[in-house]
Each structure stands twice: as C-alpha cells, then as structure tokens.
N, C-alpha and C. Protein backbone atom coordinates (compact mmCIF):
# COMPACT_ATOMS: atom_id res chain seq x y z
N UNK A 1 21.24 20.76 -32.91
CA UNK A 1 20.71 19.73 -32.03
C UNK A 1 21.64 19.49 -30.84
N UNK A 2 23.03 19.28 -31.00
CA UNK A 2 23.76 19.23 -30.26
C UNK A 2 24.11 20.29 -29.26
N UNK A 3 23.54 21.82 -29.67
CA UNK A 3 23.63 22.86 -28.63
C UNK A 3 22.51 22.63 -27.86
N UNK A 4 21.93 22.42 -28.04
CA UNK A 4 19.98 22.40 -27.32
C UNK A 4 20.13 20.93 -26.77
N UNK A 5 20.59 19.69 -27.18
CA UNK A 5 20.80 18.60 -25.96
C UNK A 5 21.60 18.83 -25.04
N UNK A 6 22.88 19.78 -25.01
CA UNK A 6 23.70 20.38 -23.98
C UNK A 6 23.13 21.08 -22.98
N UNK A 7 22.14 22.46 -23.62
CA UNK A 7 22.07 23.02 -22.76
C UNK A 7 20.53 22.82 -22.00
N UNK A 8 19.48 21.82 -22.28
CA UNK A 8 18.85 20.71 -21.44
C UNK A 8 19.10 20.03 -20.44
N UNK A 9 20.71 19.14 -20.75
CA UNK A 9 21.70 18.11 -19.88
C UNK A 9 22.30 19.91 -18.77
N UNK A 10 22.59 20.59 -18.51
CA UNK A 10 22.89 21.74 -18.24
C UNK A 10 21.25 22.15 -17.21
N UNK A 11 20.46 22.82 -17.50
CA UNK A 11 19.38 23.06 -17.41
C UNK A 11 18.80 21.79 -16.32
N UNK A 12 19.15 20.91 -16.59
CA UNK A 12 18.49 19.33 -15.62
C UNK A 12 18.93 19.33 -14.39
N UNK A 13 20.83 19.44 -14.44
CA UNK A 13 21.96 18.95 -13.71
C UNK A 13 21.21 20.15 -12.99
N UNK A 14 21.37 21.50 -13.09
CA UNK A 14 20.79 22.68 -11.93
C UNK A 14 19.59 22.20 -11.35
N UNK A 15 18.44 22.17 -11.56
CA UNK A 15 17.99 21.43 -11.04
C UNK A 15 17.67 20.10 -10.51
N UNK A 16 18.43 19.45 -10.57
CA UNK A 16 18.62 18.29 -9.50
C UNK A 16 19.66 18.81 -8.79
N UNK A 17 20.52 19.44 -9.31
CA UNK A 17 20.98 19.92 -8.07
C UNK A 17 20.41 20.80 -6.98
N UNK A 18 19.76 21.70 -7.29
CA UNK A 18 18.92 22.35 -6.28
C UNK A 18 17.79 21.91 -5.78
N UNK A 19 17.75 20.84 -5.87
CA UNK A 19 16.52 20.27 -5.42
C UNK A 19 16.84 19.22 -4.84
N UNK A 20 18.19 19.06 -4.83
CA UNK A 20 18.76 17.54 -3.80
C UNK A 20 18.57 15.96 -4.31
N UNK A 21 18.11 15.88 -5.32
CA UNK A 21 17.21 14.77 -5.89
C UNK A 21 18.07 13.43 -5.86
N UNK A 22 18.82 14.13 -6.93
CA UNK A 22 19.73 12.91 -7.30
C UNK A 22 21.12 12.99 -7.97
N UNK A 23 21.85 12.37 -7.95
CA UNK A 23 23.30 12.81 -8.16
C UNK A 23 23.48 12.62 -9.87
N UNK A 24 22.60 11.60 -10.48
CA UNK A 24 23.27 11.05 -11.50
C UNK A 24 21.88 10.56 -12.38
N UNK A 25 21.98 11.27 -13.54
CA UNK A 25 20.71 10.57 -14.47
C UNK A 25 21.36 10.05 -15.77
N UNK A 26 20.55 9.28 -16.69
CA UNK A 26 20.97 9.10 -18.08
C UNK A 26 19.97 9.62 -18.95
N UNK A 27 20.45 10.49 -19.93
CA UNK A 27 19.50 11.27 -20.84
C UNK A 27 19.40 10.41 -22.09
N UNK A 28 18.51 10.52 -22.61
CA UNK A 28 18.10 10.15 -23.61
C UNK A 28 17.45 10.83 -25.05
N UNK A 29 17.96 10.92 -26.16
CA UNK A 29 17.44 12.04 -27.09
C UNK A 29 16.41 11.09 -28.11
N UNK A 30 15.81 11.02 -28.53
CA UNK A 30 14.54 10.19 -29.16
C UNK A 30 13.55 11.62 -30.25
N UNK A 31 13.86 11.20 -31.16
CA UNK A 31 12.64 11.80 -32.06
C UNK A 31 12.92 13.53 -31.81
N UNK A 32 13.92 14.23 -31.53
CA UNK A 32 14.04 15.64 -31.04
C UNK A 32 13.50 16.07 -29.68
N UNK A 33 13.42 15.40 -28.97
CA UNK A 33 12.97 14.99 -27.43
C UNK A 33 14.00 14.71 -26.29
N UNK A 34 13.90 15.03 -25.80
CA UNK A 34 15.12 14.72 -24.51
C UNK A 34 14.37 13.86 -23.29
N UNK A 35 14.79 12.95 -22.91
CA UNK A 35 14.31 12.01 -22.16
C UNK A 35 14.68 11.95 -20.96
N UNK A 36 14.46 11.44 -19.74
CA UNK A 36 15.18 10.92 -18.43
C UNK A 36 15.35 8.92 -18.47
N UNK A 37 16.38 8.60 -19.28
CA UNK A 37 16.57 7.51 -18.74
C UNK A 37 16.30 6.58 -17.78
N UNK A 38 15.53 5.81 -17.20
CA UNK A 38 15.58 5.05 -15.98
C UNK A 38 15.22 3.50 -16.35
N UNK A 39 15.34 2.94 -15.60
CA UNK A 39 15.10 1.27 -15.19
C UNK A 39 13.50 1.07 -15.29
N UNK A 40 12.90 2.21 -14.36
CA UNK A 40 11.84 1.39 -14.47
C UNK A 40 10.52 2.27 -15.49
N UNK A 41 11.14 3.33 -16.58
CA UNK A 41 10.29 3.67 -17.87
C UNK A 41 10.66 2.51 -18.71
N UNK A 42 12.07 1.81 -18.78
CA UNK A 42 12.29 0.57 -19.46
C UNK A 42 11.34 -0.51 -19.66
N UNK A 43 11.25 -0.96 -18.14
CA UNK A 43 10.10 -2.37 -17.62
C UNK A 43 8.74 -1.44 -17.72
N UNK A 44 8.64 -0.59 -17.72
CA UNK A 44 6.88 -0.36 -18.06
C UNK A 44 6.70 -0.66 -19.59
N UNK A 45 7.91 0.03 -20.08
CA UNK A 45 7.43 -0.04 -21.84
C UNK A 45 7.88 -1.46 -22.14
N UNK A 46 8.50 -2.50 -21.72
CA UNK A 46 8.83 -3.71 -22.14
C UNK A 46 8.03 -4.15 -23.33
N UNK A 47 8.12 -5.36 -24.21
CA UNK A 47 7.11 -5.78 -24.79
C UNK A 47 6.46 -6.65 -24.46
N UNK A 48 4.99 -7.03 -25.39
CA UNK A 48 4.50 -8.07 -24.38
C UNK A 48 4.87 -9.38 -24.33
N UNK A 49 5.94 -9.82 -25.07
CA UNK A 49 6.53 -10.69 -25.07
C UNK A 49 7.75 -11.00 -23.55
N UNK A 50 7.66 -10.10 -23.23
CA UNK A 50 8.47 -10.37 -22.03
C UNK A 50 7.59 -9.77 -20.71
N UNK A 51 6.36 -9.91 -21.10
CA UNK A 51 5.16 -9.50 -19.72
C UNK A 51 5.64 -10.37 -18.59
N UNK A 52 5.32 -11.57 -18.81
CA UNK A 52 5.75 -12.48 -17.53
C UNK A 52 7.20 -12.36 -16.64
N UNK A 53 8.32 -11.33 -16.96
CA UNK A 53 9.23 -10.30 -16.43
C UNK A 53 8.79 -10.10 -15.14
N UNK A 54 9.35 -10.24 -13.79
CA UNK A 54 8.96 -9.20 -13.46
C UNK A 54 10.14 -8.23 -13.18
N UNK A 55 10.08 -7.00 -12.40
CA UNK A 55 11.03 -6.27 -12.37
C UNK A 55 12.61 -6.26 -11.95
N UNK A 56 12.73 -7.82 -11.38
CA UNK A 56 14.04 -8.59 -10.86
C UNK A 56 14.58 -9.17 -11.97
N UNK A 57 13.82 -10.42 -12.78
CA UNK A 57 13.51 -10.81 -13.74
C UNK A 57 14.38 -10.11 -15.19
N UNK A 58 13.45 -9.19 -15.63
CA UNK A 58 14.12 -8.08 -16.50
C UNK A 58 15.00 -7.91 -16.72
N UNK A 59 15.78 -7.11 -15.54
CA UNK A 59 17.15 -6.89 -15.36
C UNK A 59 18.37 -7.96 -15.15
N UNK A 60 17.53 -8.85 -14.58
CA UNK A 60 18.31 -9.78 -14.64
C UNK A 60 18.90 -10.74 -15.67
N UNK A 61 17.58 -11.00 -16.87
CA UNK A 61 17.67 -11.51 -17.95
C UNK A 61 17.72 -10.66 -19.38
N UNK A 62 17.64 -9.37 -19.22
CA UNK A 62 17.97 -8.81 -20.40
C UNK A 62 18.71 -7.75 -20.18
N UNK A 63 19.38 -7.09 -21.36
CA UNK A 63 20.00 -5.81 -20.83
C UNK A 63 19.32 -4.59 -22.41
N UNK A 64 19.53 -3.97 -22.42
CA UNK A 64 18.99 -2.41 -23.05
C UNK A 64 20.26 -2.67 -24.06
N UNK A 65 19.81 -2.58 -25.70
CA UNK A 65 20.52 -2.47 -26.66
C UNK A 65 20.08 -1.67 -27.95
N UNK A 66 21.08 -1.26 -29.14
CA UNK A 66 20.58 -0.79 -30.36
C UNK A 66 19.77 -2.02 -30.80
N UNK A 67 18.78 -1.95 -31.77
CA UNK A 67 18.06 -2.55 -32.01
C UNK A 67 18.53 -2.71 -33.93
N UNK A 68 19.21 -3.44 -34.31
CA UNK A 68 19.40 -3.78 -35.89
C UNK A 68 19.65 -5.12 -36.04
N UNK A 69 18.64 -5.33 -37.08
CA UNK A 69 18.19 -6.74 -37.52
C UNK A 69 19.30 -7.44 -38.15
N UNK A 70 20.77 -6.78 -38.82
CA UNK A 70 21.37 -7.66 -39.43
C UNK A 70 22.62 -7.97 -38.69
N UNK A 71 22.47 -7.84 -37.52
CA UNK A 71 23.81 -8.68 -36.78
C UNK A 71 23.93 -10.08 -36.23
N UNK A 72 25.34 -10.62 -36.37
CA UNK A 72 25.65 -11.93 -36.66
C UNK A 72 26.34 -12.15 -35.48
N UNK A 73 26.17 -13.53 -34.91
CA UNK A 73 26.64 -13.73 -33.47
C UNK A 73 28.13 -13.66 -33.40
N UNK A 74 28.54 -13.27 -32.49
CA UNK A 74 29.73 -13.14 -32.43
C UNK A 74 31.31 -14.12 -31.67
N UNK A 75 32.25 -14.46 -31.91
CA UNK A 75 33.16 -15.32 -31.47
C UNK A 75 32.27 -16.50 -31.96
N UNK A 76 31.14 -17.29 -32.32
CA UNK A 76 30.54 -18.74 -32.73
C UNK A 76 29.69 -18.58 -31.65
N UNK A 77 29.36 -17.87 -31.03
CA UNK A 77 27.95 -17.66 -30.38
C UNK A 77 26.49 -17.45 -30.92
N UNK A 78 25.96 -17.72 -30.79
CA UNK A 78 24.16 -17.34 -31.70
C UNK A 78 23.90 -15.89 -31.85
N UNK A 79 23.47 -15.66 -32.76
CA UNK A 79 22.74 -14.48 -32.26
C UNK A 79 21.70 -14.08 -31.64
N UNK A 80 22.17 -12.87 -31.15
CA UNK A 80 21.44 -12.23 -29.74
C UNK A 80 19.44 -12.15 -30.19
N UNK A 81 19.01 -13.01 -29.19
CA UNK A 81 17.71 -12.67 -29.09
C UNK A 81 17.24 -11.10 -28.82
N UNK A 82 16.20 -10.46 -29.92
CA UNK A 82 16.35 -9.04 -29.68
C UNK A 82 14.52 -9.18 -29.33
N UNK A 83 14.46 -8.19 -28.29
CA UNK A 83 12.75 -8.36 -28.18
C UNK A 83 12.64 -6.45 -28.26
N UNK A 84 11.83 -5.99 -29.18
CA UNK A 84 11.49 -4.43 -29.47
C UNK A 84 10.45 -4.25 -28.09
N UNK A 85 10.75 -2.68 -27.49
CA UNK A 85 10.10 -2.27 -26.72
C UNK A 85 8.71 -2.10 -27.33
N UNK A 86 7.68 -1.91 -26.15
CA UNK A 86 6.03 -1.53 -26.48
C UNK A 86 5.88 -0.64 -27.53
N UNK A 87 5.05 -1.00 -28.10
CA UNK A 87 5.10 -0.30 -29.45
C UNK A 87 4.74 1.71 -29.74
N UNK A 88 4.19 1.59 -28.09
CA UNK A 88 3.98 3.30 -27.81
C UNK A 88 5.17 3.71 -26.97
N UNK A 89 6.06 3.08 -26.87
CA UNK A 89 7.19 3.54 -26.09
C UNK A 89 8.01 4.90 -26.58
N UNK A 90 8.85 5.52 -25.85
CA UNK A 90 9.61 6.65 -26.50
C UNK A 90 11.43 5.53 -26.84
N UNK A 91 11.57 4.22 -26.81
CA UNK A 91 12.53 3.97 -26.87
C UNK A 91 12.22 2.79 -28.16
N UNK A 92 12.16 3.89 -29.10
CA UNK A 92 11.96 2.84 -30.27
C UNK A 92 12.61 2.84 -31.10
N UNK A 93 14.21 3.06 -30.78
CA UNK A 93 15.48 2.81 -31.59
C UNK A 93 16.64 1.74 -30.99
N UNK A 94 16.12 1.42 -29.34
CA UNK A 94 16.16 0.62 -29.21
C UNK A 94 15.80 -0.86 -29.17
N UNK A 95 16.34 -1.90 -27.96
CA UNK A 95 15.90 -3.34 -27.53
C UNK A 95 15.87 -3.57 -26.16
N UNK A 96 15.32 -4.80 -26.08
CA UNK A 96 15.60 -5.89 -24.78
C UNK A 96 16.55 -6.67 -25.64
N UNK A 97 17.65 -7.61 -24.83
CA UNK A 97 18.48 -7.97 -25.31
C UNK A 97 18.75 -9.28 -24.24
N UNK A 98 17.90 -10.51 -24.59
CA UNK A 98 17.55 -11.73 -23.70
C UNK A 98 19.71 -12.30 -23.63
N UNK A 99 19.86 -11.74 -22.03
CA UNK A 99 21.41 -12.82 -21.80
C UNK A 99 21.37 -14.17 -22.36
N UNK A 100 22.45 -14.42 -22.27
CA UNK A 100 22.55 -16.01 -22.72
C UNK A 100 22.21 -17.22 -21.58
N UNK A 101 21.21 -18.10 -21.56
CA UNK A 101 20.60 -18.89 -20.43
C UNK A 101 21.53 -18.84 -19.23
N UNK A 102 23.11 -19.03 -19.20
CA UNK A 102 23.51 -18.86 -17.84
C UNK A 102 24.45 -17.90 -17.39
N UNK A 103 23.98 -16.50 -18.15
CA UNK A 103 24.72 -15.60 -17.66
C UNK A 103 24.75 -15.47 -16.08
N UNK A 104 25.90 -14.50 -15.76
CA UNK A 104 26.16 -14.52 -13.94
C UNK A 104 25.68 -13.08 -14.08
N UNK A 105 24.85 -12.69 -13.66
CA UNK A 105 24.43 -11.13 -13.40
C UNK A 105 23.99 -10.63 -11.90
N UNK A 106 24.52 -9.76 -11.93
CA UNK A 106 24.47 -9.34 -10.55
C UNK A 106 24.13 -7.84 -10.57
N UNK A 107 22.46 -7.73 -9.91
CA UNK A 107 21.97 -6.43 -10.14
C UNK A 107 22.26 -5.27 -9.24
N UNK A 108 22.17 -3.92 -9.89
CA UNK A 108 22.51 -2.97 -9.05
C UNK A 108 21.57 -1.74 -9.20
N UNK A 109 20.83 -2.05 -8.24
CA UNK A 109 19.67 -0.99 -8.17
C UNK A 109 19.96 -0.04 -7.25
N UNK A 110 19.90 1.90 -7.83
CA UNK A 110 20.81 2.42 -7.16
C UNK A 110 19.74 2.88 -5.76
N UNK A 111 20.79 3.09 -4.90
CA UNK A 111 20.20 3.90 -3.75
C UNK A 111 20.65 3.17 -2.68
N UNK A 112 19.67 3.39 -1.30
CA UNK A 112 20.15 2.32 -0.35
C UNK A 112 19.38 1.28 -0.57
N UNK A 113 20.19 -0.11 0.52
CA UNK A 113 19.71 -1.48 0.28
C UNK A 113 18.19 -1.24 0.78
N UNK A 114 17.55 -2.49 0.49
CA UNK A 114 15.63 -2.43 0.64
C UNK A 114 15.34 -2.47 2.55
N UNK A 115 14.12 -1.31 2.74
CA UNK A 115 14.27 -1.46 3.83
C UNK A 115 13.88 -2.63 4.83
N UNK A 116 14.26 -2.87 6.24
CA UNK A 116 13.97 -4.21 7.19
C UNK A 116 12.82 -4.60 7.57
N UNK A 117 12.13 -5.60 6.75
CA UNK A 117 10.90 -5.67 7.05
C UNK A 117 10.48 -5.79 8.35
N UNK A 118 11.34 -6.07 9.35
CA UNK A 118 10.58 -6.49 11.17
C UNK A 118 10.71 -5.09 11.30
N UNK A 119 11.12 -4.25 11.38
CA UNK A 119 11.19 -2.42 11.22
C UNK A 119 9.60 -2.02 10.96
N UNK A 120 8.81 -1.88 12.26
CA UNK A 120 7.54 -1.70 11.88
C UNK A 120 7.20 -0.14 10.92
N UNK A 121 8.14 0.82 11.22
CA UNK A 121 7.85 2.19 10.22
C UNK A 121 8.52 1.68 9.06
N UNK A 122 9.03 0.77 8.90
CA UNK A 122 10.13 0.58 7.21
C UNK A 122 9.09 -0.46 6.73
N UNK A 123 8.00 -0.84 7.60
CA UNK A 123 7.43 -2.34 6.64
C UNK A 123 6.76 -1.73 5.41
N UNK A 124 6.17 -0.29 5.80
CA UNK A 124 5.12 -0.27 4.68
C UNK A 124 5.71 -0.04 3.14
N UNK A 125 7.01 0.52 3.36
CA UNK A 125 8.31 0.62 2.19
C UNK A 125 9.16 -0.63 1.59
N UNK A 126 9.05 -1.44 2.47
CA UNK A 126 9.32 -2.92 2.38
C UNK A 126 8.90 -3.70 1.51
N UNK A 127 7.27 -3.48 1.80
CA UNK A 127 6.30 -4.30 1.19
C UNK A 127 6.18 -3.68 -0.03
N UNK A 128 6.11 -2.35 -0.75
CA UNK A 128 5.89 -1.48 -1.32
C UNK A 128 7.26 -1.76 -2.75
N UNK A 129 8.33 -2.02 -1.84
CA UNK A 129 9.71 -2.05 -2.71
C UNK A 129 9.55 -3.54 -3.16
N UNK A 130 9.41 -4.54 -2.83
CA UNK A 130 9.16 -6.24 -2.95
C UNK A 130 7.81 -6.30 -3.98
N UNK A 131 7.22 -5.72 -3.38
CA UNK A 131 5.91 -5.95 -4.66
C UNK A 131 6.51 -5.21 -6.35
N UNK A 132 6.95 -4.16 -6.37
CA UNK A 132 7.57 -3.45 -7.62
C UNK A 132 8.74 -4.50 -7.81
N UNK A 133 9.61 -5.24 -6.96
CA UNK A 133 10.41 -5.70 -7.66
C UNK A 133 10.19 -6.93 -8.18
N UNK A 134 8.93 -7.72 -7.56
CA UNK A 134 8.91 -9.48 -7.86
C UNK A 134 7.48 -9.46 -8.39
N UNK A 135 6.61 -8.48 -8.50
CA UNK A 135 5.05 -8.78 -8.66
C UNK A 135 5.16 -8.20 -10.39
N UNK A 136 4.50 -8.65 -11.02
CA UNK A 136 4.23 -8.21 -12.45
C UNK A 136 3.04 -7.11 -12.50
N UNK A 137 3.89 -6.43 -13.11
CA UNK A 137 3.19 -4.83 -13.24
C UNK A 137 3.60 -4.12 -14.42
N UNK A 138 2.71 -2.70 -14.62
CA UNK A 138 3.06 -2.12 -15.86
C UNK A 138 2.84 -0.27 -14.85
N UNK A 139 1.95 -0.47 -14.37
CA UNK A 139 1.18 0.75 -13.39
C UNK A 139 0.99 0.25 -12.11
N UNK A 140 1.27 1.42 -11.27
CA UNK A 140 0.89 1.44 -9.96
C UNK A 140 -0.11 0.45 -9.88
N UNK A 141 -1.53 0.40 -10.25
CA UNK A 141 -2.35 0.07 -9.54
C UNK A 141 -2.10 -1.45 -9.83
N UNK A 142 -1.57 -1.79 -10.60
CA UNK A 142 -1.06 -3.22 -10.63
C UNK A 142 -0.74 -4.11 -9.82
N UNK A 143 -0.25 -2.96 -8.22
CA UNK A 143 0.38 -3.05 -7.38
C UNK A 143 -0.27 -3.92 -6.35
N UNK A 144 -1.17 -3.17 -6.42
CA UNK A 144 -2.47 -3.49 -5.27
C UNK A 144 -4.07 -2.55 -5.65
N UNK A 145 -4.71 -3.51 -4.90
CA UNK A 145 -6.05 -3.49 -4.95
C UNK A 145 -6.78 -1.55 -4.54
N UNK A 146 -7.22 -1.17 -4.81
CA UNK A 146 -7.26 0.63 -4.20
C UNK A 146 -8.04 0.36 -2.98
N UNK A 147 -8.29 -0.74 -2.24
CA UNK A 147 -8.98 -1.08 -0.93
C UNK A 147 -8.04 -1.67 0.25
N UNK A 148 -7.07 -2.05 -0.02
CA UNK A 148 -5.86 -2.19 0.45
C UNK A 148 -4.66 -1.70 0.49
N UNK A 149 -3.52 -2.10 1.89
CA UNK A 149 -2.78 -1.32 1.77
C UNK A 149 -1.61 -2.10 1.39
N UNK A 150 -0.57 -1.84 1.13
CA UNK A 150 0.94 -2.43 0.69
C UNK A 150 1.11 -3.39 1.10
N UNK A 151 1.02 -3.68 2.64
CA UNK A 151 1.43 -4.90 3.25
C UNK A 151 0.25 -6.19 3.51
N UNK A 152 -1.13 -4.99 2.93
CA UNK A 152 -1.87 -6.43 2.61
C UNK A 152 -1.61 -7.17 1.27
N UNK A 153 -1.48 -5.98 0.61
CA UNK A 153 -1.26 -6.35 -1.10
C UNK A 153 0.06 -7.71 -0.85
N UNK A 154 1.27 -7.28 -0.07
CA UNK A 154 2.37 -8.08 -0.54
C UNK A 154 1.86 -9.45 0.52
N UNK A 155 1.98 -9.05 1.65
CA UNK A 155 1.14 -10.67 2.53
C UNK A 155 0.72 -11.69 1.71
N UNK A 156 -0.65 -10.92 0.82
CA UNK A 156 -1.60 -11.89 -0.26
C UNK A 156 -0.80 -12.30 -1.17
N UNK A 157 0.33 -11.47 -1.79
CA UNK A 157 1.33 -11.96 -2.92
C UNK A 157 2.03 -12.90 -2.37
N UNK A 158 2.83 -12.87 -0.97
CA UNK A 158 3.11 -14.27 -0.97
C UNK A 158 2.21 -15.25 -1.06
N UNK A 159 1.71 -15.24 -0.19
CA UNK A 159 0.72 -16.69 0.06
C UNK A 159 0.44 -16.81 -1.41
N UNK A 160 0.26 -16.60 -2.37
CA UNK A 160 0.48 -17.54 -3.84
C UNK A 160 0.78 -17.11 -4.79
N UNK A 161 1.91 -17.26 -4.16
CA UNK A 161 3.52 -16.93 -4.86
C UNK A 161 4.57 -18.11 -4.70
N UNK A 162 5.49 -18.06 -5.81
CA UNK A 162 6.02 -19.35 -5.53
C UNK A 162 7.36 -19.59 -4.51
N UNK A 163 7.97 -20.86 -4.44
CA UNK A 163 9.05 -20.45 -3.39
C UNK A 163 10.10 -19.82 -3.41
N UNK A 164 10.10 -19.74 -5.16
CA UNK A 164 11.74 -18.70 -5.57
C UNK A 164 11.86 -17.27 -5.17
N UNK A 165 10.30 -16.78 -5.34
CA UNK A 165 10.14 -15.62 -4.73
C UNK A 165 10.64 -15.57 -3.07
N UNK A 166 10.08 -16.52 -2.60
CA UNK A 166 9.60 -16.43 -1.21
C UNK A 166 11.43 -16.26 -0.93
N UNK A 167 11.84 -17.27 -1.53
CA UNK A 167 13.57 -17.38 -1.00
C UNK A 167 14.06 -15.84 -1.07
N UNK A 168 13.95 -15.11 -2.34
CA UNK A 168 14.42 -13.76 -2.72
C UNK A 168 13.92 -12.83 -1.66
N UNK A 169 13.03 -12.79 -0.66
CA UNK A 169 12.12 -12.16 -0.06
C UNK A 169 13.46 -12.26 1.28
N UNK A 170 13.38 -13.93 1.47
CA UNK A 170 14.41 -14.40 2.44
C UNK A 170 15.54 -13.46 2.55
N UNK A 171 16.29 -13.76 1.28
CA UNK A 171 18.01 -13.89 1.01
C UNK A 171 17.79 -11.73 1.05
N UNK A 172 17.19 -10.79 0.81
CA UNK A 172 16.65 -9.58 1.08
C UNK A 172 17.21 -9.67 2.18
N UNK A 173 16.21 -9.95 3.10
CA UNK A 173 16.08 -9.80 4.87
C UNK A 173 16.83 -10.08 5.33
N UNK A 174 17.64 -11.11 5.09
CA UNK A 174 18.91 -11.40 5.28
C UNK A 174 19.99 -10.85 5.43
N UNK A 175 20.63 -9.71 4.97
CA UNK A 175 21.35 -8.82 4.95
C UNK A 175 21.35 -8.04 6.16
N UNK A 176 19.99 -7.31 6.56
CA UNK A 176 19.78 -7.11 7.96
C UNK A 176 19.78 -7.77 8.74
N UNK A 177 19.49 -9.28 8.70
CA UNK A 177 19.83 -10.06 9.99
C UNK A 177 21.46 -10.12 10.09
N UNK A 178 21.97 -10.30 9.29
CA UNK A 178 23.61 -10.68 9.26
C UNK A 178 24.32 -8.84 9.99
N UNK A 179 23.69 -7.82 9.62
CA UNK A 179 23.90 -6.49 9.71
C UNK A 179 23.60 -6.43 11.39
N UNK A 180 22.78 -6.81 11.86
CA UNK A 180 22.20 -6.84 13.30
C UNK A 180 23.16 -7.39 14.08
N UNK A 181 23.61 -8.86 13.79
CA UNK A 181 24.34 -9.73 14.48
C UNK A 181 25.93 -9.30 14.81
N UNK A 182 25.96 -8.36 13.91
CA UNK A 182 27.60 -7.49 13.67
C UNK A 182 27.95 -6.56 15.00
C-alpha cells in the first residue's frame, strides 16, 4: 500500500507540474483510494448539521479532525464537539471539529487576494468568489439561478443578506482601496 500511495503522490506531483497548476496539494488515502485533499470537497461533504455554514463560516468555526468517540477534554476544557461528514462522503474516518465559541482564527485561503470589485473585467470573478464564500451552497447551481449571471446572482444576495455579510463584502474591498491609496 505504501509503494502504490508513493508512487500516485509521484505520478500527481509530474503532473501538476507539467501542467503549471499548482504548487502544493494534500493527498488523502480512504478505503484503498487516493484522494486530492481540498477545502472546498470538505464544505460540500459537510454534514447537515452544519448546512447553515457557509464557506467563511466553516473554516472559520471548525477545523478537519480524526473522528473517535472516546476522547476526553483536555487541560479542564470540554470536550470537543465532533460533527461526522455527509454520510456519502469519501472522508469518513474523519470530522468537523466545532472551535471553542471565541476562538481567534484567521483564514488562509490559498492563492491571490479576491479580485476588485470596481475592476469592471475582475467584477464577474468578484461576484463569483463572494457568492462561494458567504452564500450557502453544496453545488454550483446553488450559486445562482441558470438565467442569470454572477453579478446578478450576488447584487440579489446582498439586498437580503444581512449586515455581517455586507461588512465582510466591505472589509474585502477594502484592501484594494487601502492598496490604491499607497
């Protein structure tokens, strides 16, 4: 098993490398299966106990753990709220693993920062990246309507949406205004 997950992890790395993709994946072995790790096969398979997540949400409030029922909190802390992934998921040796109400987490979603929404060629990626990160979804089409486009879909998501969003939307854009003024 251990020669054949090597030479897969081997077999991958060449191609992403020749194909420019990406510098860095996390593999995953499940059931004699080799997996591609990511963030967002995680939040699709979530359970439905943590539907109301959305993809900011998630990460922000849980992190990815082994999943065993007989562990005891640790230092006089409680024990860890464990929520099992979707029950058709390929990550069913793991968890969600709910932080403690005021953890400080600070997310790091890789790549570059989200693009500038007044950037009329970056809006439609804008709107596109904001809806996947704050709108509740499982599938694309979750996204938006198949009669509309991204920036109608996210427009309509604000307008009733609440203000925490709206601020996150803000404190985003923000970065480029402060980046501009430099």
């Amino acid at each position: 098993m251990r020669v054949m997950q090597k030479k897969y992890v081997i077999m991958l790395k060449h191609v992403l490398k020749t194909h420019n993709l990406m510098k860095f994946v996390m593999l995953e072995v499940n059931e004699d299966s080799l997996y591609i790790r990511d963030q967002i096969g995680e939040y699709k398979d979530r359970s439905d106990l943590l539907e109301t997540f959305c993809y900011l949400d998630f990460f922000l409030q849980t992190y990815d753990g082994p999943f065993s029922s007989n562990e005891e909190g640790c230092h006089g802390q409680p024990k860890s709220i464990k929520v099992p992934y979707h029950e058709d998921s390929i990550h069913k040796k793991c968890c969600q693993i709910l932080r403690a109400e005021h953890a400080k987490v600070i997310p790091n979603f890789p790549g570059k920062w989200f693009t500038n929404r007044d950037i009329f060629e970056d809006r439609p990626l804008f709107c596109t990246s904001m809806l996947a990160l704050l709108k509740l979804w499982r599938s694309l089409s979750d996204l938006k309507d198949c009669s509309e486009t991204f920036a109608e879909a996210f427009d309509h998501f604000l307008t009733n949406t609440s203000t925490s969003i709206c601020d996150i939307v803000e404190n985003i854009q923000y970065f480029h205004e402060c980046s501009e003024s430099t």
